[in-house]
N, C-alpha and C. Protein backbone atom coordinates (compact mmCIF):
# COMPACT_ATOMS: atom_id res chain seq x y z
N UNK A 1 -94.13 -75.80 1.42
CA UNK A 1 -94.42 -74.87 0.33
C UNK A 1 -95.84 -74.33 0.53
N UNK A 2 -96.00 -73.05 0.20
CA UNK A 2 -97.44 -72.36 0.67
C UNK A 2 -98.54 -73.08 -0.42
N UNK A 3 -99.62 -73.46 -0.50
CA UNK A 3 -100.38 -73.43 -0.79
C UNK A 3 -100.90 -72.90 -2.25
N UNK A 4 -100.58 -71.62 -2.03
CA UNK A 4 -100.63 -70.46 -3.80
C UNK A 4 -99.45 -71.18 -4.66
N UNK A 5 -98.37 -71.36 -3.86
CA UNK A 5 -96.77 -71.62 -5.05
C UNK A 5 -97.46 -72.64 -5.78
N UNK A 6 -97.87 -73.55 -4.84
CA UNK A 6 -98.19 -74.98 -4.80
C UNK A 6 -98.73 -74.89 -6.38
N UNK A 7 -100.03 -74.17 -5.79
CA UNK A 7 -101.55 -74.28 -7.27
C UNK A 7 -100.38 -73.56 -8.45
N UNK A 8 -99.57 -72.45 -8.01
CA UNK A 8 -99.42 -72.38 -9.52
C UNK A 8 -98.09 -72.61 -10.13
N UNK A 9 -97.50 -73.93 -9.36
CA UNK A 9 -96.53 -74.61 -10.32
C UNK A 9 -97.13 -76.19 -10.94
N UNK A 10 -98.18 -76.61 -10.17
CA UNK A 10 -99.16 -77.40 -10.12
C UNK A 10 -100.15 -77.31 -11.68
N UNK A 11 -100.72 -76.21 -11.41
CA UNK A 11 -102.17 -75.71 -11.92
C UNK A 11 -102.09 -74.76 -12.73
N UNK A 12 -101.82 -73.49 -12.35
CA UNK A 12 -102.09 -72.89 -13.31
C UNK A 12 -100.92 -72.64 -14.07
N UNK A 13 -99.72 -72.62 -13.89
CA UNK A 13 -98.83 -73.05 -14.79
C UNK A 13 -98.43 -73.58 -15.90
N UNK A 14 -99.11 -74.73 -16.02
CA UNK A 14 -99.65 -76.07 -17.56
C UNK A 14 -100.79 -74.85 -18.43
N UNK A 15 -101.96 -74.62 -17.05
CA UNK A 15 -102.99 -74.14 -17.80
C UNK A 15 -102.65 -73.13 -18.30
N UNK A 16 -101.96 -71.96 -18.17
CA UNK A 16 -101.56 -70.83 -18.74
C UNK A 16 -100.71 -71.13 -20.30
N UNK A 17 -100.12 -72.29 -20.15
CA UNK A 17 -99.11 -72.73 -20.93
C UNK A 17 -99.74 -73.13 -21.97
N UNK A 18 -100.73 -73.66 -21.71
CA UNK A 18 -102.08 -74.17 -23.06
C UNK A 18 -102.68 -73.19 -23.88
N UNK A 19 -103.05 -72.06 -22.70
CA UNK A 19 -103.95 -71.34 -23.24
C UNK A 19 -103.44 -70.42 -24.04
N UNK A 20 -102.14 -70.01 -23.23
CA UNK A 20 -101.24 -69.07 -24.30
C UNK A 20 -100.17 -69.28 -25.20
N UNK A 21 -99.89 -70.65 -25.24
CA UNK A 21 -99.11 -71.21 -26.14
C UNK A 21 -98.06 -69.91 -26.15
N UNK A 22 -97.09 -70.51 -25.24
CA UNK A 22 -95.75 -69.42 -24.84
C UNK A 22 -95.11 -70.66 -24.94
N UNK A 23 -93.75 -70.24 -24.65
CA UNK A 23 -92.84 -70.87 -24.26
C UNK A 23 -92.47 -71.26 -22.69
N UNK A 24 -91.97 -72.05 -21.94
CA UNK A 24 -92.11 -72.68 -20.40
C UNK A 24 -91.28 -70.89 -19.62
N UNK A 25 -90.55 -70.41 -19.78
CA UNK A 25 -90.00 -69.23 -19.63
C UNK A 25 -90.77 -67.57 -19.80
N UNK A 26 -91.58 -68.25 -20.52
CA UNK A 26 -92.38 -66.93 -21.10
C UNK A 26 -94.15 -66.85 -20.50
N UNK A 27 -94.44 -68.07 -19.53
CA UNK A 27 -95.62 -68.11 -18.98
C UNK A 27 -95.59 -66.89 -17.47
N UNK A 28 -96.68 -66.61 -17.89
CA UNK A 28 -96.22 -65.26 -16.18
C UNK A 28 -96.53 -65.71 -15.03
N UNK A 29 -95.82 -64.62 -14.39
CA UNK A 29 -96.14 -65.33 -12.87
C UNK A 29 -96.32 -63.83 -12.38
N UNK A 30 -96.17 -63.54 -10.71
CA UNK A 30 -96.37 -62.88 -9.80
C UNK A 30 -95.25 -62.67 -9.54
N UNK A 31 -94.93 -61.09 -9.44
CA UNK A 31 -93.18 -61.02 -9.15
C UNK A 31 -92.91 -60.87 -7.86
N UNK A 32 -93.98 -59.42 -7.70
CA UNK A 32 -93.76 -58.93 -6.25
C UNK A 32 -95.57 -58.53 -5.75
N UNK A 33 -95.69 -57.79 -4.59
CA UNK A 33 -96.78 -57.70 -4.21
C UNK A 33 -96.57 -55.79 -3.52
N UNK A 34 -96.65 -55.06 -3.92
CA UNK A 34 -96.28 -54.54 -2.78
C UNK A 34 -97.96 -53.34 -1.97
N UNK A 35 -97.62 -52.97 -0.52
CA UNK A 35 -98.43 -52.56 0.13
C UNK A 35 -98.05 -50.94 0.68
N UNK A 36 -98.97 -50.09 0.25
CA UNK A 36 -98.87 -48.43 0.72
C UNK A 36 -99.57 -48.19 1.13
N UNK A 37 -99.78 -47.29 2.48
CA UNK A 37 -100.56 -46.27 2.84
C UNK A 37 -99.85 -44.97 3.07
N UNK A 38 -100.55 -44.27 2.35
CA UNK A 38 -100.14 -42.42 2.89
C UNK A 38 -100.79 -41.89 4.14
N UNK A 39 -100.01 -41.17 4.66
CA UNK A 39 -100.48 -40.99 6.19
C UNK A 39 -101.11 -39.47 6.36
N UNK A 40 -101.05 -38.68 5.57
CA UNK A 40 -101.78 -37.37 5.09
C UNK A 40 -101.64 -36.51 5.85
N UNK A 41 -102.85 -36.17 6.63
CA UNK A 41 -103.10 -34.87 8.25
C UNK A 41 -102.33 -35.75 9.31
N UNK A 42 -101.79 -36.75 9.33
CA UNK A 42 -101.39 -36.99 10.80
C UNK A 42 -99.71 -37.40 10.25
N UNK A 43 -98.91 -36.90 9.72
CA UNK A 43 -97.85 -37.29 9.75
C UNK A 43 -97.12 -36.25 11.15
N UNK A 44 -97.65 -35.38 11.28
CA UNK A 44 -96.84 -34.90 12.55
C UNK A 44 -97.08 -35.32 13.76
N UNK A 45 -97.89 -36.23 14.19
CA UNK A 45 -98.57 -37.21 14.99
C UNK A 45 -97.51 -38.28 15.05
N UNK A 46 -96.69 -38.91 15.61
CA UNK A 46 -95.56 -39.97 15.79
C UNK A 46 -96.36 -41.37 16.08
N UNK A 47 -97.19 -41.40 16.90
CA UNK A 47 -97.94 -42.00 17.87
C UNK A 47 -98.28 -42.67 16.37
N UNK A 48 -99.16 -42.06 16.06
CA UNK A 48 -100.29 -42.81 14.54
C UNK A 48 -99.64 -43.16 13.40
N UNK A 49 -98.20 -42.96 13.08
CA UNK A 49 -97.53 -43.05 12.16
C UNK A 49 -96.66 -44.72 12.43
N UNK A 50 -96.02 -44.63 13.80
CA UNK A 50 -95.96 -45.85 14.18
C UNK A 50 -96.91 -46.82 14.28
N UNK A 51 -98.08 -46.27 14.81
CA UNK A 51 -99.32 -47.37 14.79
C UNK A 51 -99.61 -47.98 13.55
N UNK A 52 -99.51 -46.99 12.53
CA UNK A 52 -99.71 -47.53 11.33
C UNK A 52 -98.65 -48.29 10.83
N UNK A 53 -97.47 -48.33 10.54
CA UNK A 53 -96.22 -49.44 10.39
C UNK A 53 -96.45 -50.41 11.20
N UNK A 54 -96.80 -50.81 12.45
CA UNK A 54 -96.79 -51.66 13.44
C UNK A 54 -98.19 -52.60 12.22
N UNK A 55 -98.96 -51.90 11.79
CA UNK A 55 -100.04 -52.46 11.29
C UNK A 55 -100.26 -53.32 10.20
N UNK A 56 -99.41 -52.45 9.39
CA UNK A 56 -98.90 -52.95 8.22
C UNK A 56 -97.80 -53.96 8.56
N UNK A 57 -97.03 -53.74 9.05
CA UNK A 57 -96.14 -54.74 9.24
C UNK A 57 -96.77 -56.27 9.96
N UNK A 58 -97.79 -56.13 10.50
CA UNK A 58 -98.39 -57.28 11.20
C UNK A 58 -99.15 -57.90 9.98
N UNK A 59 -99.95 -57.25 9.41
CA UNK A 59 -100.62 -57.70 7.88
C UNK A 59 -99.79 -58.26 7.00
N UNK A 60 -98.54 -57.49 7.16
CA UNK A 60 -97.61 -58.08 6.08
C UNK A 60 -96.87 -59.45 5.98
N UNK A 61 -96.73 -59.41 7.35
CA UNK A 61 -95.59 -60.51 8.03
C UNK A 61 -94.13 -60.02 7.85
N UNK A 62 -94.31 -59.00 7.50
CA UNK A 62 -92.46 -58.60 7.12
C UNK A 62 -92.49 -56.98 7.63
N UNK A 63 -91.56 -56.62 8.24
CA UNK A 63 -91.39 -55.25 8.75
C UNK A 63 -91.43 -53.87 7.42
N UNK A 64 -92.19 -53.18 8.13
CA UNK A 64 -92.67 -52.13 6.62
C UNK A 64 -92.27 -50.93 7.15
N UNK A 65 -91.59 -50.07 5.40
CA UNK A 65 -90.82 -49.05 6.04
C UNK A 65 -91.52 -47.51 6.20
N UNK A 66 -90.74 -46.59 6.91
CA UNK A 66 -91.48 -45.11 7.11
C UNK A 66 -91.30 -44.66 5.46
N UNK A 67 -91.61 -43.99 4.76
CA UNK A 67 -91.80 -43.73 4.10
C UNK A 67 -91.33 -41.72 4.07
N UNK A 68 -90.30 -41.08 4.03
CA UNK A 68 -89.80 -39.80 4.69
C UNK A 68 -90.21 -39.00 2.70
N UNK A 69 -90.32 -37.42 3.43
CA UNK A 69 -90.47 -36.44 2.31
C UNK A 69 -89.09 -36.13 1.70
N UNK A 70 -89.38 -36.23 0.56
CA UNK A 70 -88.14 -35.90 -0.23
C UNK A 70 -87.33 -34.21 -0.56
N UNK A 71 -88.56 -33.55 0.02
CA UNK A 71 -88.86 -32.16 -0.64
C UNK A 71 -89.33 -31.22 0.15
N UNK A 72 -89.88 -30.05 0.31
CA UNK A 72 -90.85 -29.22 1.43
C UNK A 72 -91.37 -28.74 0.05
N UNK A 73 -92.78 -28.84 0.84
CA UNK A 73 -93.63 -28.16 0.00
C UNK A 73 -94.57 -27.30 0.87
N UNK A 74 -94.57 -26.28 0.87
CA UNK A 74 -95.62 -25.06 1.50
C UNK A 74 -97.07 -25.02 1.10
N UNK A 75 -97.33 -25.35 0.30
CA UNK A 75 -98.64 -25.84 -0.01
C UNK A 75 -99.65 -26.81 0.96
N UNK A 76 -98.71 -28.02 1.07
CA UNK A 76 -98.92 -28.91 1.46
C UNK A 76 -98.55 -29.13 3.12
N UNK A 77 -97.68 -27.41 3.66
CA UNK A 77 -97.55 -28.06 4.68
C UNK A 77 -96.55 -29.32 5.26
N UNK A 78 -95.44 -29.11 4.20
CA UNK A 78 -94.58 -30.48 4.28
C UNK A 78 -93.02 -30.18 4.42
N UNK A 79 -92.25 -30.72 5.28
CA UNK A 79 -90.97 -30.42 5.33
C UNK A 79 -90.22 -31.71 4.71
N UNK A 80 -88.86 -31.31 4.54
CA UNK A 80 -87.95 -32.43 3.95
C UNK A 80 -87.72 -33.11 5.56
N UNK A 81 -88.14 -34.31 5.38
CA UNK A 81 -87.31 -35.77 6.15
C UNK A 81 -88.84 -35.70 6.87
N UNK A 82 -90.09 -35.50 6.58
CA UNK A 82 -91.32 -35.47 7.33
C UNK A 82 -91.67 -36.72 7.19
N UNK A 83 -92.63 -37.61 7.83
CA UNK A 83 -92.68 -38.98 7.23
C UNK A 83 -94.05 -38.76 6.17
N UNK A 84 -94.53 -39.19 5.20
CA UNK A 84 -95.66 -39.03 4.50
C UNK A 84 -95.92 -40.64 4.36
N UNK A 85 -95.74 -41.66 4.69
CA UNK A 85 -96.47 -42.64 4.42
C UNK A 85 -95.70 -43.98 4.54
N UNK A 86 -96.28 -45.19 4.79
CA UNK A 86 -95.86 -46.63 5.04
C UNK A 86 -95.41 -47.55 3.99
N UNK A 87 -94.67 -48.20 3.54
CA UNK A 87 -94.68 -48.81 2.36
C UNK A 87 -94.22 -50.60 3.41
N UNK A 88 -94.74 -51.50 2.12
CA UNK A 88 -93.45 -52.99 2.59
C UNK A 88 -93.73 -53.53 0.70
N UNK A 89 -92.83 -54.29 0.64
CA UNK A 89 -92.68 -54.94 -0.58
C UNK A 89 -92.45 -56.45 -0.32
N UNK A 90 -93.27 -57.35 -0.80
CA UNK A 90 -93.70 -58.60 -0.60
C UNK A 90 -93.19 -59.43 -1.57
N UNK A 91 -92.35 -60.43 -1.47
CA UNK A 91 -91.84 -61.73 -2.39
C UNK A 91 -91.51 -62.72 -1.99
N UNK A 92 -91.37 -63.57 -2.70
CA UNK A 92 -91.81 -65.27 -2.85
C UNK A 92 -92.17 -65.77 -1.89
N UNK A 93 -92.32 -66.52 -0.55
CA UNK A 93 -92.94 -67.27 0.12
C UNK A 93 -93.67 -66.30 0.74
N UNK A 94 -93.58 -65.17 1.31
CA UNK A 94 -94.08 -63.71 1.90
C UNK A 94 -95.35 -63.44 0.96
N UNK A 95 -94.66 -63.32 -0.11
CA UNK A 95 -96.03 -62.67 -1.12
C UNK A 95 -96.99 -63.60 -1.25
N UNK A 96 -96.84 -64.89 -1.62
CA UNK A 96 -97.67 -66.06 -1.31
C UNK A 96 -98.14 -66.42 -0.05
N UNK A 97 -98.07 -66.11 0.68
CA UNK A 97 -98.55 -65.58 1.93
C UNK A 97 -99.66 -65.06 2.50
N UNK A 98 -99.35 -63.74 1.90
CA UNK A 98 -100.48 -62.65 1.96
C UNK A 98 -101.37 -62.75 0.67
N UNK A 99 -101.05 -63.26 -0.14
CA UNK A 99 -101.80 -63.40 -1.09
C UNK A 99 -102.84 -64.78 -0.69
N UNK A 100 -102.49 -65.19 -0.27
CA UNK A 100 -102.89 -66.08 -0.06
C UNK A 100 -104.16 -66.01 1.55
N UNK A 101 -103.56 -65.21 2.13
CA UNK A 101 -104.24 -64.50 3.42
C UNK A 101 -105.53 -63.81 2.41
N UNK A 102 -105.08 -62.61 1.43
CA UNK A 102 -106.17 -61.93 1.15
C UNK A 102 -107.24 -62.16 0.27
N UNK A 103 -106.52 -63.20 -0.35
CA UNK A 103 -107.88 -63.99 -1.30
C UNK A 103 -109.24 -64.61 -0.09
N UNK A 104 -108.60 -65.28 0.65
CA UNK A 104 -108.89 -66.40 1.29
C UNK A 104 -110.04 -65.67 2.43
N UNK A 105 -109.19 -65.05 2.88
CA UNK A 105 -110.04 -64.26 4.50
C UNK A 105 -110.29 -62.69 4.36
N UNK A 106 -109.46 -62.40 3.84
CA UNK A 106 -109.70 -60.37 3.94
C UNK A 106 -110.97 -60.41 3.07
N UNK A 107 -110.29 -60.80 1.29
CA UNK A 107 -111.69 -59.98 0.69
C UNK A 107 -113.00 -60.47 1.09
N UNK A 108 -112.79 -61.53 1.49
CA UNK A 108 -114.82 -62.02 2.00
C UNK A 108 -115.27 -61.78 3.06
N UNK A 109 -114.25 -60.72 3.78
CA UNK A 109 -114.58 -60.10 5.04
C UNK A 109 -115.52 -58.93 4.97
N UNK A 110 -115.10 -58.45 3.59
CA UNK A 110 -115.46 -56.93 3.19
C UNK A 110 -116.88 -57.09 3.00
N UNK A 111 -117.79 -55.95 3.45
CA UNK A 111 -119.24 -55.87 3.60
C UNK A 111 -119.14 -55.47 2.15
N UNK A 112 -120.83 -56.26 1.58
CA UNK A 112 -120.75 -55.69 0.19
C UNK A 112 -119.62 -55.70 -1.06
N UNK A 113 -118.92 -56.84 -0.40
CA UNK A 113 -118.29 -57.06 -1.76
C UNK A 113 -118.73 -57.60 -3.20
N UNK A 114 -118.46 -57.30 -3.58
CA UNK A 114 -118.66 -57.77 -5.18
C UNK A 114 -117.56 -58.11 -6.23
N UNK A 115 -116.44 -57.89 -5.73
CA UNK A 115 -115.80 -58.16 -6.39
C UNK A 115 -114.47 -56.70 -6.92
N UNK A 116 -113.83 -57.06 -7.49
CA UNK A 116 -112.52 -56.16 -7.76
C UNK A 116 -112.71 -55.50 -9.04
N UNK A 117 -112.87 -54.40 -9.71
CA UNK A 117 -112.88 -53.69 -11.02
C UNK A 117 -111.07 -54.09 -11.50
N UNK A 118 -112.01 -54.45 -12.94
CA UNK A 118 -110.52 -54.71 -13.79
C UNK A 118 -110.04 -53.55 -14.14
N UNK A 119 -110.34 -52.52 -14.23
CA UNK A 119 -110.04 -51.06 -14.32
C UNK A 119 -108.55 -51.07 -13.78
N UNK A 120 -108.27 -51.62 -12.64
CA UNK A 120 -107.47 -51.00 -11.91
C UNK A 120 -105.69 -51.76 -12.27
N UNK A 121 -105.85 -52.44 -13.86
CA UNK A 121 -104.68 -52.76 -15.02
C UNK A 121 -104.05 -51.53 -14.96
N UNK A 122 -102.32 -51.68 -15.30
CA UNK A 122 -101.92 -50.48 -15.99
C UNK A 122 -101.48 -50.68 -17.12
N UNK A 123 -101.65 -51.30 -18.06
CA UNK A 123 -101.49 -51.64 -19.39
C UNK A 123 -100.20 -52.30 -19.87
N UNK A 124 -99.44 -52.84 -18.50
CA UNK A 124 -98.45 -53.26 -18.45
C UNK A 124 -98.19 -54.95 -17.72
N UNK A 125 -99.50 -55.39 -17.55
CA UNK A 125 -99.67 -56.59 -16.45
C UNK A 125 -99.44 -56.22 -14.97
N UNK A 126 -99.91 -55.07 -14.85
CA UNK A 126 -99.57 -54.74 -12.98
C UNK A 126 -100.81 -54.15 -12.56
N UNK A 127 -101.57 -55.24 -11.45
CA UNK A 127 -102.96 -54.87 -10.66
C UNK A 127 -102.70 -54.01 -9.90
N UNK A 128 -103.66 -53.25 -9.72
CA UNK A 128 -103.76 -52.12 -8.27
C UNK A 128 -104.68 -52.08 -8.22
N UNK A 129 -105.02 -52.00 -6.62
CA UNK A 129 -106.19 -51.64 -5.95
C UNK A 129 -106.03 -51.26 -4.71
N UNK A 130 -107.40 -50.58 -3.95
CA UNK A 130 -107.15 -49.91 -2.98
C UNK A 130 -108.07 -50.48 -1.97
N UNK A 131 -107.70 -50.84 -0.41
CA UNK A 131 -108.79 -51.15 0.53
C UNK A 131 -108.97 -49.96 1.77
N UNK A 132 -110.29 -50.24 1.72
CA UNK A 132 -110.84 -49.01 2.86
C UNK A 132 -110.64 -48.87 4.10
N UNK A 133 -110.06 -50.32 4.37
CA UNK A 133 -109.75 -50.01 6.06
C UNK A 133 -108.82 -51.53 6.23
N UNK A 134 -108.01 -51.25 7.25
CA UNK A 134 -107.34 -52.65 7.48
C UNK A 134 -107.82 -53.80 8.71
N UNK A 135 -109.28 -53.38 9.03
CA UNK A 135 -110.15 -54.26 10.18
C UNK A 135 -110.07 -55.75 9.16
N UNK A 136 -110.37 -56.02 7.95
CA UNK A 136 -110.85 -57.21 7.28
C UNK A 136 -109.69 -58.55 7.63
N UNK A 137 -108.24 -57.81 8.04
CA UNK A 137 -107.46 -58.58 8.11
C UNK A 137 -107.72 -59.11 9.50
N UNK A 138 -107.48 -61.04 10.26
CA UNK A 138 -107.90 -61.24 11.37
C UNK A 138 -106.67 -60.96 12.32
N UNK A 139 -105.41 -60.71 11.93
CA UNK A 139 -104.46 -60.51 12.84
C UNK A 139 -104.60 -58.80 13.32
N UNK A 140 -105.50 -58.41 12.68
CA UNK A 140 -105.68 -56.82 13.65
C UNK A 140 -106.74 -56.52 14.44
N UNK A 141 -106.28 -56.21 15.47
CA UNK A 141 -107.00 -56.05 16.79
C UNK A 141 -107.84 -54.32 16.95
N UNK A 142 -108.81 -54.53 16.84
CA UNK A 142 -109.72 -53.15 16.59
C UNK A 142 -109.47 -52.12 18.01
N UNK A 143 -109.24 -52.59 19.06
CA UNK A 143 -108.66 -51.85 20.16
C UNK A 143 -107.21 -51.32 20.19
N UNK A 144 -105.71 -51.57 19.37
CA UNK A 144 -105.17 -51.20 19.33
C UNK A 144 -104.92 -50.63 17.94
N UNK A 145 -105.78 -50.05 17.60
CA UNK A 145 -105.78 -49.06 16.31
C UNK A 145 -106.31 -48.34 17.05
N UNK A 146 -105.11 -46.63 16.40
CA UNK A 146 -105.26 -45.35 16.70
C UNK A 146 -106.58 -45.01 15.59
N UNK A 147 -106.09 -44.94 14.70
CA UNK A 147 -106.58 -44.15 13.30
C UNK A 147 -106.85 -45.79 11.97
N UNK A 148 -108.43 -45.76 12.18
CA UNK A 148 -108.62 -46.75 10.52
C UNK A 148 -108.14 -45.71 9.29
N UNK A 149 -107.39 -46.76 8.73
CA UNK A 149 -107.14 -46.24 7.43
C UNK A 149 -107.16 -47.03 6.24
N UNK A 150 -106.62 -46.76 5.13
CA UNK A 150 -106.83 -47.73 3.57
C UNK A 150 -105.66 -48.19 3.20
N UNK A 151 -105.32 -48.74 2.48
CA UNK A 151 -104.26 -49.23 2.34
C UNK A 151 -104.10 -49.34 0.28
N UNK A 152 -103.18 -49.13 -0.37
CA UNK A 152 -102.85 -49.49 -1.78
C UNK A 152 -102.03 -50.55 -1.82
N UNK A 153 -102.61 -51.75 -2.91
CA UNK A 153 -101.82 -52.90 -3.22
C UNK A 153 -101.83 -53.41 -4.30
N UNK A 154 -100.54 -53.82 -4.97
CA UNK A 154 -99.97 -52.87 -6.32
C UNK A 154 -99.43 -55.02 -6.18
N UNK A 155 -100.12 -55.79 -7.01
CA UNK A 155 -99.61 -57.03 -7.65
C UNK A 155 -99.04 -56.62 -9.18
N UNK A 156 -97.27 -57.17 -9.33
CA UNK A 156 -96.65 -56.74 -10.13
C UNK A 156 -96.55 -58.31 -10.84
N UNK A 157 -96.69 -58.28 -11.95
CA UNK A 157 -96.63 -59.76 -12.71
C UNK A 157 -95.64 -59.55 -13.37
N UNK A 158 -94.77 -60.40 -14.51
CA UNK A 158 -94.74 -60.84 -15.26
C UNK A 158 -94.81 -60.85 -17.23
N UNK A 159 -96.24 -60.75 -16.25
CA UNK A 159 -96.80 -60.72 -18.10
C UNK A 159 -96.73 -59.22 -18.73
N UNK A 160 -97.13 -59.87 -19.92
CA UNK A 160 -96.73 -58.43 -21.06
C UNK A 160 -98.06 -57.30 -21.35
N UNK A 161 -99.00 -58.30 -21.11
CA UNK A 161 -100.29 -57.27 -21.22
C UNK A 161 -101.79 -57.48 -20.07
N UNK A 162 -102.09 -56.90 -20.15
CA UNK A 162 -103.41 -56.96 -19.09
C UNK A 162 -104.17 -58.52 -19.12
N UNK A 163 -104.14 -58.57 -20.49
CA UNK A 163 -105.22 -59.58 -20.58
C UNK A 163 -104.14 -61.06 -20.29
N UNK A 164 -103.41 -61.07 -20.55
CA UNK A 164 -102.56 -62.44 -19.66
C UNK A 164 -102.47 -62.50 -18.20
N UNK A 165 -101.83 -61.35 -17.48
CA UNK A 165 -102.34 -60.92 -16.38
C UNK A 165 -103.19 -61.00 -15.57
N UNK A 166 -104.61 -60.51 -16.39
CA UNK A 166 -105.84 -60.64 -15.91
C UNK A 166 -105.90 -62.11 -15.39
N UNK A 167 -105.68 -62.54 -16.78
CA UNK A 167 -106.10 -64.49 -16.67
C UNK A 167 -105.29 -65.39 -15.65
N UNK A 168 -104.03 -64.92 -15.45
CA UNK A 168 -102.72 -65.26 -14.39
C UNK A 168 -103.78 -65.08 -12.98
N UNK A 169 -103.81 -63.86 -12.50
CA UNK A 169 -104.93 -63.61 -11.31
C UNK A 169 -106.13 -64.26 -10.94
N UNK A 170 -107.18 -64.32 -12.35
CA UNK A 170 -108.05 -65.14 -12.29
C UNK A 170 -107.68 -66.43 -11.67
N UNK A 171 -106.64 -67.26 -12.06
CA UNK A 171 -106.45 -68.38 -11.34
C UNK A 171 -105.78 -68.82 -10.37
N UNK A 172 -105.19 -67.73 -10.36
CA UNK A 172 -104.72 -67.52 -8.73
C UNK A 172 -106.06 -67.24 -7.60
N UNK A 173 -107.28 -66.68 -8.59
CA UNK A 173 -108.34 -67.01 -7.19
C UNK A 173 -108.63 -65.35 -6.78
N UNK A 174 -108.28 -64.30 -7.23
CA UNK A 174 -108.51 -62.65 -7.63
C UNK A 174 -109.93 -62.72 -7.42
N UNK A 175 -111.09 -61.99 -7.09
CA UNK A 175 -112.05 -62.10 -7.29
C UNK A 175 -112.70 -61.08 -8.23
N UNK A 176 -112.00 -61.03 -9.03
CA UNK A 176 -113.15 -59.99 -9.92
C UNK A 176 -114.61 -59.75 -10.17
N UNK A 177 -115.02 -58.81 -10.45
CA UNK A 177 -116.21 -58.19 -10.29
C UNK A 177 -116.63 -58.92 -11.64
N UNK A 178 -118.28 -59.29 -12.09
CA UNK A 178 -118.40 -59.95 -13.14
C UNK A 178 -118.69 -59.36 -14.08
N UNK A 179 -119.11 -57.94 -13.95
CA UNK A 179 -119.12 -57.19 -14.83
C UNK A 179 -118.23 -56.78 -15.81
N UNK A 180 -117.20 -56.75 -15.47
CA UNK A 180 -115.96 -56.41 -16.77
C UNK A 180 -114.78 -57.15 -16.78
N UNK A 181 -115.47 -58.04 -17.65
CA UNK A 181 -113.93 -59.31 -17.75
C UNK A 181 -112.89 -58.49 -18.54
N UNK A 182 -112.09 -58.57 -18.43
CA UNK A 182 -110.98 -57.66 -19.26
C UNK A 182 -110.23 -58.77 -20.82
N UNK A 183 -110.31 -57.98 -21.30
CA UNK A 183 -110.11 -58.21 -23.06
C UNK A 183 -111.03 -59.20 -23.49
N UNK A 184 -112.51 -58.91 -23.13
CA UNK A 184 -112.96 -60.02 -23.70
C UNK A 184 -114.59 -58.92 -24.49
């Protein structure tokens, strides 16, 4: 069993259960995890579009999909079936996984970290945030990257509002920024 399941059928599980006086069914957890990048000026580029799935998919541990246009848009320069971007969706031993990867090694890789803005709630118990480049992870090799890019990662909980949420993450080991504890 990974490590994260471990702490929070262990740990924070009871503790959540105290603090929020729920019911054993009604304490939150982590549903899914999932990971995006949009591929922008280089989707007509094949080369960099694969590089980037190959990338994500190595970060992920699970194969991540092309991501195709639904639509043409002339504006934008976009045809129907164009690829616009990478997606993978992460659960139970997988998501604990990488979660467990990015607490641990990515974010304290990052120069100048400080921590994660709680801002990035959607008023529904679901984190998002965005990283600037995918070097922080140690399974990527800086010589076989075409194009650095960022990546969006969207932790879907459980809970009913931010501030349970928030506190779910917190002990899962999230590093938030200390400036804005959320609902407090």
């Amino acid at each position: 069993m990974n490590r994260l399941k471990e702490k929070y059928l262990n740990e924070i599980k009871p503790t959540l259960a105290k603090e929020l006086g729920c019911n054993v069914n009604d304490i939150p957890a982590i549903e899914k995890v999932s990971i995006s990048v949009g591929i922008g000026e280089f989707a007509r580029d094949k080369k960099i579009v694969q590089n980037v799935a190959d990338t994500i998919s190595l970060i992920a541990g699970q194969k991540a999909v092309v991501v195709e246009a639904k639509k043409s848009v002339a504006g934008f320069k976009l045809r129907d079936g164009m690829p616009i971007g990478v997606k993978v969706t992460l659960r139970k031993e997988n998501m604990y996984v990488f979660l467990d990867k990015l607490i641990a090694v990515a974010l304290p890789r990052v120069k100048d970290f400080r921590g994660l803005k709680a801002t990035g709630f959607d008023g529904q118990g679901n984190f998002s945030f965005g990283l600037d480049e995918q070097l922080m992870f140690p399974e990527v090799v800086y010589d076989d990257i075409l194009r650095t890019h960022g990546m969006n990662i969207t932790i879907v909980t459980t809970a009913s509002n931010d501030k349970d949420a928030y506190r779910l993450l917190e002990l899962f080991g999230i590093p938030f920024a200390k400036s804005n504890k959320q609902g407090q």
